[in-house]
C-alpha atoms as a PDB file:
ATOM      1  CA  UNK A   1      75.469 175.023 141.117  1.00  0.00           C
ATOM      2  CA  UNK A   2      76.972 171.722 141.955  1.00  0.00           C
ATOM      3  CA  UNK A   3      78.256 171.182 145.540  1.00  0.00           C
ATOM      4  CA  UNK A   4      81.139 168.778 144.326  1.00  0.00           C
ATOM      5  CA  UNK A   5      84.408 170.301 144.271  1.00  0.00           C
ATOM      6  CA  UNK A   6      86.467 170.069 140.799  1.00  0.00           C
ATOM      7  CA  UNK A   7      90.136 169.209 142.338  1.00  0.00           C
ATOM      8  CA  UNK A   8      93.114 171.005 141.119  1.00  0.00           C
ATOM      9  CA  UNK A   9      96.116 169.084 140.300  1.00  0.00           C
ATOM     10  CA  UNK A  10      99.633 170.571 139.603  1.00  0.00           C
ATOM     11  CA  UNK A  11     102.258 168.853 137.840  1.00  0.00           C
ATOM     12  CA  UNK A  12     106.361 170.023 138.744  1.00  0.00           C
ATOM     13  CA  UNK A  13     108.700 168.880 137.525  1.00  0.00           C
ATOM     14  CA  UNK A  14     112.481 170.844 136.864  1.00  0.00           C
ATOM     15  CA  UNK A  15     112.157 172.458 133.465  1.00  0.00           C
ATOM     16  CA  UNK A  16     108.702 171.859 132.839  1.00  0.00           C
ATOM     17  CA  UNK A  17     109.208 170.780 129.365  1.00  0.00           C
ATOM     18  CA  UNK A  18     108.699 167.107 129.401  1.00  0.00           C
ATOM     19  CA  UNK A  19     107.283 164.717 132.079  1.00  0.00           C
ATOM     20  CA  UNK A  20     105.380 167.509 133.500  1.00  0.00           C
ATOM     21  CA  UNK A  21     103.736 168.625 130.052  1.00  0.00           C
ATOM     22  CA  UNK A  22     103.143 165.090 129.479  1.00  0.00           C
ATOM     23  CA  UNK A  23     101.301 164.692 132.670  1.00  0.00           C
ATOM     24  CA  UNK A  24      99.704 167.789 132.041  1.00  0.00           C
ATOM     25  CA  UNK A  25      98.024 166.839 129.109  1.00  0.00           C
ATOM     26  CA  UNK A  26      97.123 162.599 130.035  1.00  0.00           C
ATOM     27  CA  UNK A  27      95.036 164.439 132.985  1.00  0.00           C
ATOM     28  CA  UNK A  28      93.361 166.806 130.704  1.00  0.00           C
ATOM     29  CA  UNK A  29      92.855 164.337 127.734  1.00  0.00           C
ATOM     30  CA  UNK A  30      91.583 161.337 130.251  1.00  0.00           C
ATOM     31  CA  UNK A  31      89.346 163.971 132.660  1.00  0.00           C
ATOM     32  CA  UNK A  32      88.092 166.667 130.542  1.00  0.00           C
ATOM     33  CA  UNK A  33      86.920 169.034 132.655  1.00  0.00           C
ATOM     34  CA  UNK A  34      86.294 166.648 135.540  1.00  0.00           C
ATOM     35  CA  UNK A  35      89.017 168.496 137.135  1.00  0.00           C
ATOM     36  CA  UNK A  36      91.382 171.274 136.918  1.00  0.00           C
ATOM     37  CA  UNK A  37      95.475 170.868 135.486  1.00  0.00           C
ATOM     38  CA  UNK A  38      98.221 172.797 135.699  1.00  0.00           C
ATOM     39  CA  UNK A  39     102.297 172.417 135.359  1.00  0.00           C
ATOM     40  CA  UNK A  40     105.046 174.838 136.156  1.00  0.00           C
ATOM     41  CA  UNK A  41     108.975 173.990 136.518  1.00  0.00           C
ATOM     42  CA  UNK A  42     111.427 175.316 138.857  1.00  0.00           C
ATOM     43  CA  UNK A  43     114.098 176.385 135.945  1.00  0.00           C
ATOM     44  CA  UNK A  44     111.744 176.181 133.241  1.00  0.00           C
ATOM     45  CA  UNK A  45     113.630 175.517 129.552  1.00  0.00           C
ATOM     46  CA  UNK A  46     112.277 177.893 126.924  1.00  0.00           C
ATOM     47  CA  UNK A  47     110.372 175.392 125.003  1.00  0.00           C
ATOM     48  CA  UNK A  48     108.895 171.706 125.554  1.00  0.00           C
ATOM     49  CA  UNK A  49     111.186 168.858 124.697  1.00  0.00           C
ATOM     50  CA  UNK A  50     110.309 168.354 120.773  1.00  0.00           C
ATOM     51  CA  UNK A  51     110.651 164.205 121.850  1.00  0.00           C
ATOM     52  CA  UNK A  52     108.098 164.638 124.457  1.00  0.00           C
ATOM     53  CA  UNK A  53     105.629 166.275 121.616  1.00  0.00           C
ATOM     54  CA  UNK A  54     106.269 163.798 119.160  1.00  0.00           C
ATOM     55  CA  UNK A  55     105.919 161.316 121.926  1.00  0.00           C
ATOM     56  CA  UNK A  56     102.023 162.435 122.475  1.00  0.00           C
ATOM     57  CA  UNK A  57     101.807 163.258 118.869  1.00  0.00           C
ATOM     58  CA  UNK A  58     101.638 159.102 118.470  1.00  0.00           C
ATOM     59  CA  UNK A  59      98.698 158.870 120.860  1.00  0.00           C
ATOM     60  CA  UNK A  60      96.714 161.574 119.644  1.00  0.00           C
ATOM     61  CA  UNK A  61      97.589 164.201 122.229  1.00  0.00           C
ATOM     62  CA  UNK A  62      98.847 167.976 120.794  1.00  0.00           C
ATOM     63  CA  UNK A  63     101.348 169.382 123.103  1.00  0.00           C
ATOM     64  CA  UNK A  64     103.076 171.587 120.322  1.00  0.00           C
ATOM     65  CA  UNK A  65     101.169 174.549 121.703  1.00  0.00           C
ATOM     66  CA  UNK A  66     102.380 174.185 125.022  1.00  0.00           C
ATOM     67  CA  UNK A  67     104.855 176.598 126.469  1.00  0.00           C
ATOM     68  CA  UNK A  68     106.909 176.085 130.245  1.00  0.00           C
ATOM     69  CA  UNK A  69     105.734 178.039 132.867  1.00  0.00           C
ATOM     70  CA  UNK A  70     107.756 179.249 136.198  1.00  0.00           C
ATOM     71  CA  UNK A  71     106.459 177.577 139.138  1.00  0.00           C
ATOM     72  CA  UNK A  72     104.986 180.187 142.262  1.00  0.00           C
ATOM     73  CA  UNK A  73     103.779 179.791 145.301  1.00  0.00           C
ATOM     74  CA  UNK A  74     100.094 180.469 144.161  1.00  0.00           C
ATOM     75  CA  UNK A  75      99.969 177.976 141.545  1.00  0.00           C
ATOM     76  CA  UNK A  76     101.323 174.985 144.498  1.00  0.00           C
ATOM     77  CA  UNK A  77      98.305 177.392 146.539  1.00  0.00           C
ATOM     78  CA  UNK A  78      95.823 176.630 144.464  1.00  0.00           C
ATOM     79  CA  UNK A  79      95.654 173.172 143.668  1.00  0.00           C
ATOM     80  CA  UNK A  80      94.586 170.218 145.929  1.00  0.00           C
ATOM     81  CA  UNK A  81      97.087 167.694 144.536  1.00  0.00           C
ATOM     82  CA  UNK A  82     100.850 168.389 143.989  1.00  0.00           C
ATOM     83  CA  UNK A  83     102.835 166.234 142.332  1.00  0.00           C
ATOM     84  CA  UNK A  84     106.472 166.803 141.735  1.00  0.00           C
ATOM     85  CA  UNK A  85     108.757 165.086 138.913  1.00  0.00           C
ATOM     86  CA  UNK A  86     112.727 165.771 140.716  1.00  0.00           C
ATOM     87  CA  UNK A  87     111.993 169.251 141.266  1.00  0.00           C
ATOM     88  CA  UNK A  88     113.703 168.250 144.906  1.00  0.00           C
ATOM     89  CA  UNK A  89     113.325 170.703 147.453  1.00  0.00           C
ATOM     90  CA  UNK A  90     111.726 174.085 145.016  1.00  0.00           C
ATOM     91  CA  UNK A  91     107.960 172.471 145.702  1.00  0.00           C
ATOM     92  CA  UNK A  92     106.995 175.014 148.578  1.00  0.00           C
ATOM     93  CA  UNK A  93     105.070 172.746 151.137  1.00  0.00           C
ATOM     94  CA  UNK A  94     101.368 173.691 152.633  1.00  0.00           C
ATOM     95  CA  UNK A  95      99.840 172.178 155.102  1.00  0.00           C
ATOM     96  CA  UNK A  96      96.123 170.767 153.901  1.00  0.00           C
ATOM     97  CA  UNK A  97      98.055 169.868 150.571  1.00  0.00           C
ATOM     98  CA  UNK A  98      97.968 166.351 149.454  1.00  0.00           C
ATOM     99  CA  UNK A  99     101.829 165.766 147.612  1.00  0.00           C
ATOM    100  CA  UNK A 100     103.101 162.748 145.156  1.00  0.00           C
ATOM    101  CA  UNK A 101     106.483 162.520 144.003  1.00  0.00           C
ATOM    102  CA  UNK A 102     106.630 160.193 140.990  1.00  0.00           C
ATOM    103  CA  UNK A 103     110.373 159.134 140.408  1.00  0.00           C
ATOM    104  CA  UNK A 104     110.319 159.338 136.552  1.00  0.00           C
ATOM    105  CA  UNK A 105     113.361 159.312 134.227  1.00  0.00           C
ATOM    106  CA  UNK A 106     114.148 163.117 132.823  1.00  0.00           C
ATOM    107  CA  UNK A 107     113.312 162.906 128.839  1.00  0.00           C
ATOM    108  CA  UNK A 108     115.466 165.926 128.407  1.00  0.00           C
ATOM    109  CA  UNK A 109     117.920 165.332 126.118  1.00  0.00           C
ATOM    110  CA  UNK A 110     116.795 162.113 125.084  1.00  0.00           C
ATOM    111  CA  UNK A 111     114.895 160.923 121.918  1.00  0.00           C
ATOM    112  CA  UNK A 112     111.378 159.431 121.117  1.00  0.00           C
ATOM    113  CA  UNK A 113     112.285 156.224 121.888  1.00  0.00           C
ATOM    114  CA  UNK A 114     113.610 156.457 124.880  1.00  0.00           C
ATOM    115  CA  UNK A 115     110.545 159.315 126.169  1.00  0.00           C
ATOM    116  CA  UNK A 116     107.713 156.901 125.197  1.00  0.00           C
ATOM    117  CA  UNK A 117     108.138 154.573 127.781  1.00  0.00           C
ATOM    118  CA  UNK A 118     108.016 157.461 130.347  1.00  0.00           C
ATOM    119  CA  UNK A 119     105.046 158.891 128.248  1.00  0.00           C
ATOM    120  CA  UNK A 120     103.360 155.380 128.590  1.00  0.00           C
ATOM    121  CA  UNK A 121     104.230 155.429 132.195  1.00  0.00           C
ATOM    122  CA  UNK A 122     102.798 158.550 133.032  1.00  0.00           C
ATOM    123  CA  UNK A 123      99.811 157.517 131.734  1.00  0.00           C
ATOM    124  CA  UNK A 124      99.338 154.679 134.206  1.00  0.00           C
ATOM    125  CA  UNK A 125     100.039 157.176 137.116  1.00  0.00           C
ATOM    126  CA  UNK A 126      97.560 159.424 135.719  1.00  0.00           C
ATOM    127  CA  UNK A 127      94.722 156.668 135.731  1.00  0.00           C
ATOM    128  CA  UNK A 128      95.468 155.687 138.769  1.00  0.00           C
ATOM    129  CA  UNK A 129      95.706 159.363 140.437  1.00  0.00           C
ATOM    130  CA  UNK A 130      92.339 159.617 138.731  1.00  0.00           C
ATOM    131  CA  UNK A 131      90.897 156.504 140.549  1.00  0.00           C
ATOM    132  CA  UNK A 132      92.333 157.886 143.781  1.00  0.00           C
ATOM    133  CA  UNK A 133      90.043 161.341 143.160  1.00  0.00           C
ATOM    134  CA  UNK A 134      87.146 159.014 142.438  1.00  0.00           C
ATOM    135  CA  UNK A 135      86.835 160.289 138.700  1.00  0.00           C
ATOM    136  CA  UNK A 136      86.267 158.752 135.869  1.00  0.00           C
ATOM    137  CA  UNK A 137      88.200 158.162 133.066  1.00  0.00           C
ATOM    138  CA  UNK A 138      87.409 159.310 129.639  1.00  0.00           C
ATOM    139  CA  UNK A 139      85.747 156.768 127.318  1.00  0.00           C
ATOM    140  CA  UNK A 140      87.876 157.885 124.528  1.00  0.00           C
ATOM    141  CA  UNK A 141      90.962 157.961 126.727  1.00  0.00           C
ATOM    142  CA  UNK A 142      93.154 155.492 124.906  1.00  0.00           C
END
């Protein structure tokens, strides 16, 4: 049994059908199972934004699958990181919890073209948040 703890990392963001699916799957594509993702919205839409999967489609990344999720107080419980997308004040705080806010445009409602630069942007956060857990960064990670 390894004594290094896998960190938990939860992405929020409002509807938790675009930036927060998007972040969602960077972290799992460029740490494997290096650590432990989640997302969850505060109003969650009933499906993920079809630019945001086409978006990923073009680098490789499935997210058709993916389905929003309600954020609760045990998912923000049991992750190490927390980082919130303009879910404003719906993040329940915890002391001991290390939180992010990354001020990223809203895809919703917008097309492909205008979601990949957030898609490419989120990437860049995701590297670096992986840098910051000292973790590496999958060799086939793009």
């Amino acid at each position: 049994m390894s004594s290094s703890h896998r960190p938990s990392v939860l992405f929020v963001c409002v509807h938790n059908a675009g930036r927060s699916q998007m972040a969602q799957a960077w972290l799992t594509h460029l740490a494997g199972d290096t650590v432990e993702v989640r997302s969850a919205g505060s109003a969650p839409a009933d499906s993920v934004n079809p630019a945001a999967v086409e978006a990923m489609r073009e680098v490789g990344i499935d997210i058709s699958r993916a389905s929003p999720t309600v954020l609760t107080t045990e998912s923000v419980q049991l992750s190490d990181v927390v980082i919130t997308m303009g879910c404003g004040d719906a993040c329940p705080i915890f002391p001991g919890k290390r939180y992010e806010d990354w001020p990223l445009n809203d895809p919703a409602g917008q097309g492909v073209a205008a979601v990949r630069p957030i898609r490419d942007a989120i990437r860049e956060r995701v590297v670096d948040l992986l840098e910051s857990l000292d973790l590496p960064v999958a060799a086939d990670g793009g």
